[in-house]
C-alpha atoms as a PDB file:
ATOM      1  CA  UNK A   1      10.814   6.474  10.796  1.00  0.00           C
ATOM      2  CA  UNK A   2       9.173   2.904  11.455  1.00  0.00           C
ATOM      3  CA  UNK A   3       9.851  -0.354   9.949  1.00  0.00           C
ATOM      4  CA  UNK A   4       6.555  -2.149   8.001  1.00  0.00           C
ATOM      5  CA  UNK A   5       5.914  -5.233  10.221  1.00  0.00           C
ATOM      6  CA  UNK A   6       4.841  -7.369   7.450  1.00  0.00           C
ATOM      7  CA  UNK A   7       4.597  -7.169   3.434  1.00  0.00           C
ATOM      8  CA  UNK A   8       2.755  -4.317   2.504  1.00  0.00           C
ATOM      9  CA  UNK A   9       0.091  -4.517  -0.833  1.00  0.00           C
ATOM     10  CA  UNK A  10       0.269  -0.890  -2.495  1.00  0.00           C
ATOM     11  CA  UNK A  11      -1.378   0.365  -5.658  1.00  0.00           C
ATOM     12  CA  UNK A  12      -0.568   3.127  -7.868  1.00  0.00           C
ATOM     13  CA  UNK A  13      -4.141   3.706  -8.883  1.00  0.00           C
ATOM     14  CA  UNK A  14      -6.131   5.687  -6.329  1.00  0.00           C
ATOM     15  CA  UNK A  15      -9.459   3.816  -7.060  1.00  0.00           C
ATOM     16  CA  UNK A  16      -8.308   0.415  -6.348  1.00  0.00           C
ATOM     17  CA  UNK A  17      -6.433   1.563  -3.025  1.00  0.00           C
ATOM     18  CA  UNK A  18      -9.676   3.386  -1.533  1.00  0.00           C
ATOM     19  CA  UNK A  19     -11.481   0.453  -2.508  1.00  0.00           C
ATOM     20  CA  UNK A  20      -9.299  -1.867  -0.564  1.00  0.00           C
ATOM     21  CA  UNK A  21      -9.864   1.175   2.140  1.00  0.00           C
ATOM     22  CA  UNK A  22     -12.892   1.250   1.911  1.00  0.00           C
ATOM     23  CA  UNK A  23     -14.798  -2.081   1.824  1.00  0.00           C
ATOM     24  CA  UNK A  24     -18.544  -2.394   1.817  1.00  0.00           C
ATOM     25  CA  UNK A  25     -18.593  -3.993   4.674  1.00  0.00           C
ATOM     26  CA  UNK A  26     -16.844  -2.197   8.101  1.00  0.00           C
ATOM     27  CA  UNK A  27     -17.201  -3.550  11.458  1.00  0.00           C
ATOM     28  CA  UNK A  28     -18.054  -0.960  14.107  1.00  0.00           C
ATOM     29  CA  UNK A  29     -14.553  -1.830  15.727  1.00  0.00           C
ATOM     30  CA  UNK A  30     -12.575  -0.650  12.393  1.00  0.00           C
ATOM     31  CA  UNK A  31     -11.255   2.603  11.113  1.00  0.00           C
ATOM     32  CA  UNK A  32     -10.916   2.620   7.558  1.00  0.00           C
ATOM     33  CA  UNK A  33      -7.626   3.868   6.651  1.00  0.00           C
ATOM     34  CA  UNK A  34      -5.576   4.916   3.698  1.00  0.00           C
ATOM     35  CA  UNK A  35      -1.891   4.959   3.447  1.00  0.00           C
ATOM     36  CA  UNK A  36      -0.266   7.659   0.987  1.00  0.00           C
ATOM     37  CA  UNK A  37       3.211   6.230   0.037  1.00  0.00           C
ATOM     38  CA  UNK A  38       5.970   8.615  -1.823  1.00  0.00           C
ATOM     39  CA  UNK A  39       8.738   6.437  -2.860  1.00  0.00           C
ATOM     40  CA  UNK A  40      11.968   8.139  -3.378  1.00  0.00           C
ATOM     41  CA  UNK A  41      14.260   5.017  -4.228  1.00  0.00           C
ATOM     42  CA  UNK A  42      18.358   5.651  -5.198  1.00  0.00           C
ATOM     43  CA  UNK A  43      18.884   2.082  -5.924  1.00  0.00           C
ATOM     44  CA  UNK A  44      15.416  -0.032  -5.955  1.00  0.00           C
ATOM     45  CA  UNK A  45      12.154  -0.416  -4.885  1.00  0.00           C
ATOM     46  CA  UNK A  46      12.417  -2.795  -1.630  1.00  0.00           C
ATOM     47  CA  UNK A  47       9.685  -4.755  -2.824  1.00  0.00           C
ATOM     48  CA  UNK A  48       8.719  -6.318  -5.664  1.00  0.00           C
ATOM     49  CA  UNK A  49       6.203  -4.826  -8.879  1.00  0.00           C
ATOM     50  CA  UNK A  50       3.375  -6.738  -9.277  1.00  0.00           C
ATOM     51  CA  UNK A  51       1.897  -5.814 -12.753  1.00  0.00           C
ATOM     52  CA  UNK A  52       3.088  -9.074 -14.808  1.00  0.00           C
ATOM     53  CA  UNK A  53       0.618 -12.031 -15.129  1.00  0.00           C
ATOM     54  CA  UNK A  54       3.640 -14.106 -14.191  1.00  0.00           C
ATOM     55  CA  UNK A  55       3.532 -12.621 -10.558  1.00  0.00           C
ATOM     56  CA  UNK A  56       0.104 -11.785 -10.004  1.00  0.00           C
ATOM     57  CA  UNK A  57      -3.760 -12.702 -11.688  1.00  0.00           C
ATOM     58  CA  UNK A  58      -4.590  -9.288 -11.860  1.00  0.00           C
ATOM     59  CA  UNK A  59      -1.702  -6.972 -13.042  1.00  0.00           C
ATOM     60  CA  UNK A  60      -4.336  -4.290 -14.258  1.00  0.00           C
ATOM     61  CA  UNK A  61      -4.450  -3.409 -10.350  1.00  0.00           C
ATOM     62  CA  UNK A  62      -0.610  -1.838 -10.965  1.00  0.00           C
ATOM     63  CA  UNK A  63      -0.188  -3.451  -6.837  1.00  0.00           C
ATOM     64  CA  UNK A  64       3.452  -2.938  -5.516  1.00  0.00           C
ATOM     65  CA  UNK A  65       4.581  -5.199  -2.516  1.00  0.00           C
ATOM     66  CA  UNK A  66       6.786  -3.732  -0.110  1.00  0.00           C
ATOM     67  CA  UNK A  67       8.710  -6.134   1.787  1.00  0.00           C
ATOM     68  CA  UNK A  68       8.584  -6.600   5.639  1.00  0.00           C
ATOM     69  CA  UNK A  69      10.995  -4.135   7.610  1.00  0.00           C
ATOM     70  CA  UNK A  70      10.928  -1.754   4.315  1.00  0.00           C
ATOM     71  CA  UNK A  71      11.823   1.719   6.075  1.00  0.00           C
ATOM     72  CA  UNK A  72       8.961   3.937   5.930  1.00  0.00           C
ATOM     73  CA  UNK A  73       9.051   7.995   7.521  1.00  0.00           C
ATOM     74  CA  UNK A  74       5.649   9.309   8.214  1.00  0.00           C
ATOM     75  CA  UNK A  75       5.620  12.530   7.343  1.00  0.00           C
ATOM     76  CA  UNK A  76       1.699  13.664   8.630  1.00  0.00           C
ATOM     77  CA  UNK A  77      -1.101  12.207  10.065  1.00  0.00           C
ATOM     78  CA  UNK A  78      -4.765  13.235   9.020  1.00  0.00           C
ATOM     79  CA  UNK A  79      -7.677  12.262  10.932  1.00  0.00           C
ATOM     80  CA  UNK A  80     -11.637  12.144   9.664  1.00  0.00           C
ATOM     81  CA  UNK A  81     -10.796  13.153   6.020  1.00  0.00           C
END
């Protein structure tokens, strides 16, 4: 288990989350990277849904934002998918 360091942008829609992942431009320094999140929540999301205009100028994107220190297990690791 880890804690997220910082507010985390998340998208339900696996297009718009590889294309944050994947951006035209990479510097040779950078790993492009892709987080899978499964949310299993008993009370709430800790974070906030971002898919109203009154939140967010592009609620098509379907973003969540998980707040800082949201508890996150890591279940695997794969490397050069």
């Amino acid at each position: 288990m880890i804690m997220l360091p910082q507010a985390t942008s998340c998208s339900k829609d696996p297009l718009v989350a590889l294309d944050f992942a994947m951006p035209e431009w990479i510097k040779d320094n950078q790993t492009p990277t892709l987080f899978v999140f499964a949310c299993q929540n008993y009370k709430m999301i800790q974070g906030m849904t971002m898919n109203n205009e009154a939140y967010t100028s592009y609620p098509v994107e379907d973003e969540y934002l998980l707040m800082e220190g949201c508890n996150v297990y890591i279940l695997s690791i794969e490397k050069n998918v």
